[in-house]
Protein backbone atom coordinates (compact mmCIF):
# COMPACT_ATOMS: atom_id res chain seq x y z
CA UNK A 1 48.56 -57.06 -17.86
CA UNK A 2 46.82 -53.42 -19.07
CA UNK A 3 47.21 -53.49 -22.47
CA UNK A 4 45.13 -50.15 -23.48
CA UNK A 5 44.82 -46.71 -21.93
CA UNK A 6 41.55 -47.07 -21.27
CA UNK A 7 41.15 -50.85 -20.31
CA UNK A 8 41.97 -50.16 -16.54
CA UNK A 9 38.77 -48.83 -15.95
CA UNK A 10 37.21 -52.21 -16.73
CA UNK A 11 39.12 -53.74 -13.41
CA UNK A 12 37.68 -50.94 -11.37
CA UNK A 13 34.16 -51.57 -12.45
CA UNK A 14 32.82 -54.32 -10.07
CA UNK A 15 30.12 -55.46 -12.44
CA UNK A 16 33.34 -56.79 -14.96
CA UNK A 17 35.56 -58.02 -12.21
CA UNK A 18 32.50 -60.11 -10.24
CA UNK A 19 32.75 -62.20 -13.45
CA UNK A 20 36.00 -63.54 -12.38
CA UNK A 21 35.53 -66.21 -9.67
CA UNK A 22 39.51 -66.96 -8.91
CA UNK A 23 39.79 -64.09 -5.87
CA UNK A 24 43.31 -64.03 -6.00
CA UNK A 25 43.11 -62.81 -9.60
CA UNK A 26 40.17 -60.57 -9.17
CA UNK A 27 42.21 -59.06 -6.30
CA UNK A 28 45.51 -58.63 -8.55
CA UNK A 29 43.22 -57.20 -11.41
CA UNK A 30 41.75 -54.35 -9.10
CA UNK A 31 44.65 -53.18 -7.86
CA UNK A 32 46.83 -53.22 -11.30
CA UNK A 33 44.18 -51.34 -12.25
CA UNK A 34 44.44 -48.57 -9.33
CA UNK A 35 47.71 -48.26 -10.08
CA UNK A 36 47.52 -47.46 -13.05
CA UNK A 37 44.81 -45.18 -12.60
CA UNK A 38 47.01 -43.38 -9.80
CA UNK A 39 49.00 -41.89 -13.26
CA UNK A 40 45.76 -40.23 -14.37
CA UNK A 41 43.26 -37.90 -13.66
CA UNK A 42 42.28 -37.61 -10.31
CA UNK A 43 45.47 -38.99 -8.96
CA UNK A 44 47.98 -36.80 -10.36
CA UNK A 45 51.23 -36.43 -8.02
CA UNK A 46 50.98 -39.86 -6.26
CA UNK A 47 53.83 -41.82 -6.87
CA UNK A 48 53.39 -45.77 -8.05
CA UNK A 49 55.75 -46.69 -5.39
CA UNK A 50 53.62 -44.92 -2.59
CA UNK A 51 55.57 -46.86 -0.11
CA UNK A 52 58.80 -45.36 -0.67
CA UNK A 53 57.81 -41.38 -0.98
CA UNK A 54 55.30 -39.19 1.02
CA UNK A 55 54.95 -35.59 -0.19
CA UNK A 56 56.42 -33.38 1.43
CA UNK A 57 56.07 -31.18 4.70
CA UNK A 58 57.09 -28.39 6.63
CA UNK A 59 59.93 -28.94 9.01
CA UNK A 60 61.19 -32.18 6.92
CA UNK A 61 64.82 -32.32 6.34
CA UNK A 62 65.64 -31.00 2.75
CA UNK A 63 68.23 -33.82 2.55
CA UNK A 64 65.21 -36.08 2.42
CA UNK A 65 63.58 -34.62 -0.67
CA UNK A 66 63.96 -37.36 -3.59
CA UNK A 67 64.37 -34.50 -6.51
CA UNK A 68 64.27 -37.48 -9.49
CA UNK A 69 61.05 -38.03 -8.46
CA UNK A 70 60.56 -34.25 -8.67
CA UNK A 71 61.99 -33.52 -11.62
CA UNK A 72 59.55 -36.45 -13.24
CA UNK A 73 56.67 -34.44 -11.43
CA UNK A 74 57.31 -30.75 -9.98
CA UNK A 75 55.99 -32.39 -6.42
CA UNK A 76 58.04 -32.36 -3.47
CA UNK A 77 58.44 -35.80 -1.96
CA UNK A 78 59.75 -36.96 0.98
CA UNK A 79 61.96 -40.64 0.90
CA UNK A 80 60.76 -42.93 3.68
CA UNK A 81 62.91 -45.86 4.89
CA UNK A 82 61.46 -48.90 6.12
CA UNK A 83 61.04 -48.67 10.16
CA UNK A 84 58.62 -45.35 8.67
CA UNK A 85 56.36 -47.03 6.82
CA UNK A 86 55.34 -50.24 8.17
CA UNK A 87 51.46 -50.22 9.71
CA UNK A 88 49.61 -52.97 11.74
CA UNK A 89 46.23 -52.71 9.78
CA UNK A 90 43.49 -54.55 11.02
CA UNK A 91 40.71 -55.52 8.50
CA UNK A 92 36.79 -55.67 10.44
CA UNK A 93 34.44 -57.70 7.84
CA UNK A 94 30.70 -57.98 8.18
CA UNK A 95 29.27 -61.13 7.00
CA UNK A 96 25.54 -61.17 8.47
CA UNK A 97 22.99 -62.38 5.85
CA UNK A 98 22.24 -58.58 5.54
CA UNK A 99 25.32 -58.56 3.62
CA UNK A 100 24.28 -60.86 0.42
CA UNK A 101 21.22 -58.79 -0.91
CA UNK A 102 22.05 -57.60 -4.46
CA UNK A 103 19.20 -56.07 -7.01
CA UNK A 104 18.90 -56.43 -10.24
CA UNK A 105 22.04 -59.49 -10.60
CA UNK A 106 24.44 -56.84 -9.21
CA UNK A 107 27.24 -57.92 -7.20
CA UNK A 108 26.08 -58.62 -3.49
CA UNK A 109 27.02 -56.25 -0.77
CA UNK A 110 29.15 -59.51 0.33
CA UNK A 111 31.07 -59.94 -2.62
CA UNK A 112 32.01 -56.28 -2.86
CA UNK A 113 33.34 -56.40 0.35
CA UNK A 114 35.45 -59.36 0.43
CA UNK A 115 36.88 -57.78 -3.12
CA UNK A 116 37.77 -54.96 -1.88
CA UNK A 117 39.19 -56.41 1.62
CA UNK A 118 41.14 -58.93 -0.80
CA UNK A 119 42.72 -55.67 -2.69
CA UNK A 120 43.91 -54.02 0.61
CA UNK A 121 45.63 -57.13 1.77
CA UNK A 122 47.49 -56.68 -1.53
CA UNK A 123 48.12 -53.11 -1.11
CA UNK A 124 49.22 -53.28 2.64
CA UNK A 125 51.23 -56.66 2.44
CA UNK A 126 53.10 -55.35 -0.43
CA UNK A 127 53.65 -51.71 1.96
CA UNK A 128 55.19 -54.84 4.17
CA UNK A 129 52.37 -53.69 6.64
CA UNK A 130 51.03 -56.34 8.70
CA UNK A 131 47.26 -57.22 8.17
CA UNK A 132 44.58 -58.69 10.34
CA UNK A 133 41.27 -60.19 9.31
CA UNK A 134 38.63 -60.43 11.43
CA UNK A 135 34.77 -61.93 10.10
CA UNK A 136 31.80 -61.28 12.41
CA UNK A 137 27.86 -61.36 11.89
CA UNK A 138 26.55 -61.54 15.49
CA UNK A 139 29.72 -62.74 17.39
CA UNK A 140 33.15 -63.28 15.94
CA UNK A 141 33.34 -65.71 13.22
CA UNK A 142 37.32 -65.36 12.23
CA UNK A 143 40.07 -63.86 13.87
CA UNK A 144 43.61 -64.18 11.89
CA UNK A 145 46.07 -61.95 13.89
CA UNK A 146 48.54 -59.43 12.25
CA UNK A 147 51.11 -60.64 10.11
CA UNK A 148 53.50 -59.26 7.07
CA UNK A 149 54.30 -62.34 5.26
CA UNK A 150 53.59 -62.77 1.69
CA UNK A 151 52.76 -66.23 2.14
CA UNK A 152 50.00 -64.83 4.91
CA UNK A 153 48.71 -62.75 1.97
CA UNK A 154 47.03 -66.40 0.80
CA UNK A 155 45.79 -67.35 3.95
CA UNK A 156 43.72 -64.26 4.20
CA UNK A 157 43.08 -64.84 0.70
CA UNK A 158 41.94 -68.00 1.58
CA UNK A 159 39.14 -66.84 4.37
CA UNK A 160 38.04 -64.27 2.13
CA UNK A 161 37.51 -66.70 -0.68
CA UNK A 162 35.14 -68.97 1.26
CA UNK A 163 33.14 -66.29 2.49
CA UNK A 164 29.36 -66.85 2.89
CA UNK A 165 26.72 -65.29 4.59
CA UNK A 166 26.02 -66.01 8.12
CA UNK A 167 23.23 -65.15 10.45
CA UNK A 168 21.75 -62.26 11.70
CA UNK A 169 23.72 -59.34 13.01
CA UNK A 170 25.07 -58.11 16.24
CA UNK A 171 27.62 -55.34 15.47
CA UNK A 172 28.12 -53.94 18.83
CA UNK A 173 28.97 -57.40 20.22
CA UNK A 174 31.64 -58.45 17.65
CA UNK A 175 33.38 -55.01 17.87
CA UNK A 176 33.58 -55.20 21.26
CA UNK A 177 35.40 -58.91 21.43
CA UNK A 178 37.43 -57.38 18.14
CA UNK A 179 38.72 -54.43 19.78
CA UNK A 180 39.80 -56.20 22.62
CA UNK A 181 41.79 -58.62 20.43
CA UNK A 182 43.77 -55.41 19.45
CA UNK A 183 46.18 -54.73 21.86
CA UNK A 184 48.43 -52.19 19.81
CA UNK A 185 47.44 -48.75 18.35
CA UNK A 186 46.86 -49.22 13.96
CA UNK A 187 44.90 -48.97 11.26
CA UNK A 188 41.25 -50.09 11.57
CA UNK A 189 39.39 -50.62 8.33
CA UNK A 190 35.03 -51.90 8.66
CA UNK A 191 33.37 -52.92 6.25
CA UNK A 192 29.82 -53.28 6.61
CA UNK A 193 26.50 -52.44 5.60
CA UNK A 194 25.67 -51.26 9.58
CA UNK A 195 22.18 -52.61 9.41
CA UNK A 196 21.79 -53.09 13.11
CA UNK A 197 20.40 -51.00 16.50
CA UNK A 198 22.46 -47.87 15.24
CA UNK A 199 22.96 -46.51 19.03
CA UNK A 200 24.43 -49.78 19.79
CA UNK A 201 27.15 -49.53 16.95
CA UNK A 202 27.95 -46.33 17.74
CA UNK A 203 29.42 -46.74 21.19
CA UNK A 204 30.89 -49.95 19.65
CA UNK A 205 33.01 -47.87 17.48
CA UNK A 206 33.79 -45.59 20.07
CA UNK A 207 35.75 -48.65 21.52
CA UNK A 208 38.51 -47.99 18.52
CA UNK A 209 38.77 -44.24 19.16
CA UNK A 210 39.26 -44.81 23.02
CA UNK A 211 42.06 -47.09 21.94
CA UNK A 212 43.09 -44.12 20.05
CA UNK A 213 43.20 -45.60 16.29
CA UNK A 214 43.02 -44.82 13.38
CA UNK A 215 39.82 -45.70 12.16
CA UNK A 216 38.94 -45.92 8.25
CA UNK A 217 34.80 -46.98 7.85
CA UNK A 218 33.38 -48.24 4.76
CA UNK A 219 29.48 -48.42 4.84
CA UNK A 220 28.73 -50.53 2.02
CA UNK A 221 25.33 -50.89 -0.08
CA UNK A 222 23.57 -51.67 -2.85
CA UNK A 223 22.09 -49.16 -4.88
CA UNK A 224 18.16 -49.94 -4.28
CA UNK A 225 18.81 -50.07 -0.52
CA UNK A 226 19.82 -46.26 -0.97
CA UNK A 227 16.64 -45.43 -3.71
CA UNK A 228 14.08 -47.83 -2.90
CA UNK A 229 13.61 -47.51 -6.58
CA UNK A 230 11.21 -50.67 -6.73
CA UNK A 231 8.56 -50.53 -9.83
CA UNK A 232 5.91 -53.33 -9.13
CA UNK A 233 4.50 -54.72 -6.29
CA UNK A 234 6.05 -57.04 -4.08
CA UNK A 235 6.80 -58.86 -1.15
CA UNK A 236 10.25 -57.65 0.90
CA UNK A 237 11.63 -60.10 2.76
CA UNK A 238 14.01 -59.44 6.11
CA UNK A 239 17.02 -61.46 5.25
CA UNK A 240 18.13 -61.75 8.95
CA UNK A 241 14.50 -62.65 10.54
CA UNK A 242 12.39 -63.71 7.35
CA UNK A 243 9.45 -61.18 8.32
CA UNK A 244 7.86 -60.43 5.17
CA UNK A 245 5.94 -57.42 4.23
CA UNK A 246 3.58 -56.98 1.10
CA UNK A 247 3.37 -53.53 -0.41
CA UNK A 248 2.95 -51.13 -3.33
CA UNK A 249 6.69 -49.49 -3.16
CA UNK A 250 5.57 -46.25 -4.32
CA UNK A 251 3.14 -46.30 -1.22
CA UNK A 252 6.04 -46.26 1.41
CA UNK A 253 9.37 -45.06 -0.91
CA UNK A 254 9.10 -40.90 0.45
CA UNK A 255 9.21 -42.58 4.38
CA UNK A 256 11.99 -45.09 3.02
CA UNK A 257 14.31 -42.71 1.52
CA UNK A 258 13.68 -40.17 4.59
CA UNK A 259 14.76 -42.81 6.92
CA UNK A 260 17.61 -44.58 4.67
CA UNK A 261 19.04 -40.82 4.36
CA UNK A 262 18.39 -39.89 8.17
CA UNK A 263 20.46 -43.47 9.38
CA UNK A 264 23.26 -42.22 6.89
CA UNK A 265 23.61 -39.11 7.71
CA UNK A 266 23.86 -40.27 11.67
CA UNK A 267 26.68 -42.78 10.74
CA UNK A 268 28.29 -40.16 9.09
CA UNK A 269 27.94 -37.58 11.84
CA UNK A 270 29.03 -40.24 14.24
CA UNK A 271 31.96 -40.92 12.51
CA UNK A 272 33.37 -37.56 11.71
CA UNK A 273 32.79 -36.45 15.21
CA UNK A 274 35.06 -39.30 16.40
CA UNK A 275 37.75 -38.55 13.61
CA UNK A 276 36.80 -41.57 11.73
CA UNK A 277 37.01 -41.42 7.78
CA UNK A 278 33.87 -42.21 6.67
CA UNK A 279 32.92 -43.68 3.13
CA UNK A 280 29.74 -44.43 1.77
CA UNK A 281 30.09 -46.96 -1.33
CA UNK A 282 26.89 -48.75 -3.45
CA UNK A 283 27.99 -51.67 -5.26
CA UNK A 284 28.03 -49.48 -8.17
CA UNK A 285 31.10 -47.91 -7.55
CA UNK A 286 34.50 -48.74 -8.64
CA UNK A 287 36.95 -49.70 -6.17
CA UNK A 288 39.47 -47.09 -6.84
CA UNK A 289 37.09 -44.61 -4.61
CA UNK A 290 37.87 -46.86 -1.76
CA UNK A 291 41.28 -47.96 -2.12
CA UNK A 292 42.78 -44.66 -2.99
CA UNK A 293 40.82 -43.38 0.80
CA UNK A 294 42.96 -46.06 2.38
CA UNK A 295 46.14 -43.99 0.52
CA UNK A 296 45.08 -40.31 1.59
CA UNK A 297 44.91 -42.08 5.27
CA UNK A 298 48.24 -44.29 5.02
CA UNK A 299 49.95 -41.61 3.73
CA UNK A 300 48.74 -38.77 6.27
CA UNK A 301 49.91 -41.29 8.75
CA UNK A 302 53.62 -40.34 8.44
C-alpha cells in the first residue's frame, strides 16, 4: 500500500521495481502506483474507476452525464455500462535474444517488457476485457487465446514469469501466424525492440490494419542502443548471430546515431501513416508513460 505522497513514483521507476523478483507483485506495485499517479499532475480529470466513466462528447445523452463525479472535478463524464466497455486485447511479446541486452546493470529490454505486459493484464482484466498473450522470436513461441477470467490473469502471469530469451528474430513471420490467430477486430498491443529487416516488419504490421484494428506499438530499448554512448574500447557482440566487431566507439558513434535515429524515425512514420499509436520507451522510463497510452486509446475507443 502507498503510504507517502511521493512514494508512488518509486513503483513507476523500473530500476526500484526490477528489484522485486515475485511478478505478480511487481505487476500490482506498478499499477497501484499509476493509479495513484492518475490523481496528479499530468493526469488531472481521469477518473480512478476509468472503467465506469468516459468524458464526455457531443451528441451523448445528457441523462448519461454522472454530475457526482463532476461536481468532485468540473469534467463532464459520461457513465458506461458493461456491454460498452468490454475489449478483446491481444498482447504481441518479442522475446528474441535481441531482447535481453541491458547496459550498465539496467533492467533488460526483456524484463521491461514482460513488466509492463504483466501491468496491462492487470489493467484490462480488471476493465473485465479479455486478454491474449502471444510470445514470438522467429516463429510463435506462445499463443494463450482471449479470455476475461481473473483466474486467467495468473496463467498469463505465469508465461510472463518464465520468460527467457529465445533465438534470433523473425518478426514478419510471427506476425503473420499471430494475426491470423485473430479472427475478431480488438486491441493489438507489440512490444518489441523491432531489430529485424525493417521492410519486412512493416508489411507485417500492415496485416493488423487490413484486419482493421486497433493497433497500440511499443518499441522498446535500452538507453545505449539509442546513444551509443560507449567510453572505451571494446568488442560488440550480435546477440542473435554472435558476429563480433572490435572498435573505438567514438570512431563509428556519428554513423550509429544517424542510423539508430533514421530506423526510428521510419517505424514511426510507418506507424502513424497506418493509424497505429506509436511509443518509443528506453528502459529508463517509468511505466506510467506507457500504461496511461493504453488509457488515451481504451478510452477513445468508446
Amino acid at each position: 500500500m502507498i503510504k507517502s505522497s511521493t512514494e508512488y513514483l518509486e513503483f513507476l521507476n523500473p530500476q526500484i521495481i526490477s528489484k522485486i523478483k515475485n511478478l505478480d507483485l511487481r505487476a500490482r506495485m506498478v499499477v497501484e502506483g499509476f493509479m495513484v499517479g492518475l490523481h496528479k499532475s499530468p493526469y488531472h480529470g481521469f477518473s480512478v474507476e476509468f472503467s465506469q466513466h468516459r468524458p464526455y462528447m457531443q451528441g451523448d445523452n445528457l441523462r448519461n452525464v454522472d454530475w457526482r463525479v463532476f461536481g468532485k472535478t468540473d469534467r463532464y463524464f459520461i457513465k458506461q455500462y458493461e456491454e460498452e466497455t468490454n475489449l478483446k486485447c491481444h498482447l504481441i511479446l518479442d522475446n528474441s535474444k535481441s531482447m535481453s541486452y541491458a547496459s550498465d546493470k539496467k533492467i533488460s529490454k526483456l524484463d521491461y517488457a514482460a513488466t509492463l505486459a504483466a501491468a496491462l493484464t492487470y489493467l484490462m482484466i480488471t476493465q473485465q476485457d479479455a486478454v491474449s498473450l502471444a510470445i514470438y522470436s522467429d516463429k510463435l513461441n506462445t499463443f494463450l487465446p482471449a479470455k476475461s477470467s481473473y483466474s486467467y490473469l495468473h496463467l498469463i502471469l505465469k508465461e510472463l514469469a518464465v520468460l527467457s530469451p529465445s533465438t534470433s528474430t523473425n518478426t514478419a513471420a510471427a506476425l503473420t501466424q499471430i494475426a491470423e490467430k485473430i479472427k475478431r477486430r480488438g486491441l493489438i498491443i507489440i512490444i518489441s525492440d523491432f531489430f529485424d529487416d525493417i521492410d519486412s516488419v512493416i508489411k507485417a504490421l500492415k496485416h493488423f490494419s487490413h484486419q482493421k484494428n486497433e493497433v497500440i506499438i511499443f518499441q522498446i530499448l535500452d538507453p545505449m542502443e539509442r546513444t551509443f554512448g560507449f567510453s572505451k574500447d571494446a568488442i560488440f557482440k550480435d546477440l542473435e548471430t554472435n558476429e563480433e566487431l572490435i572498435t573505438q566507439p567514438f570512431h563509428i558513434k556519428k554513423a550509429y546515431q544517424e542510423a539508430m535515429n533514421e530506423f526510428i524515425k521510419r517505424i514511426k512514420r510507418e506507424c502513424l501513416n497506418s493509424n497505429f499509436d506509436y511509443n518509443l520507451i528506453d528502459t529508463s522510463t517509468p511505466f506510467d508513460k506507457a500504461l496511461f497510452s493504453y488509457i488515451q486509446k481504451r478510452s477513445k475507443l468508446h
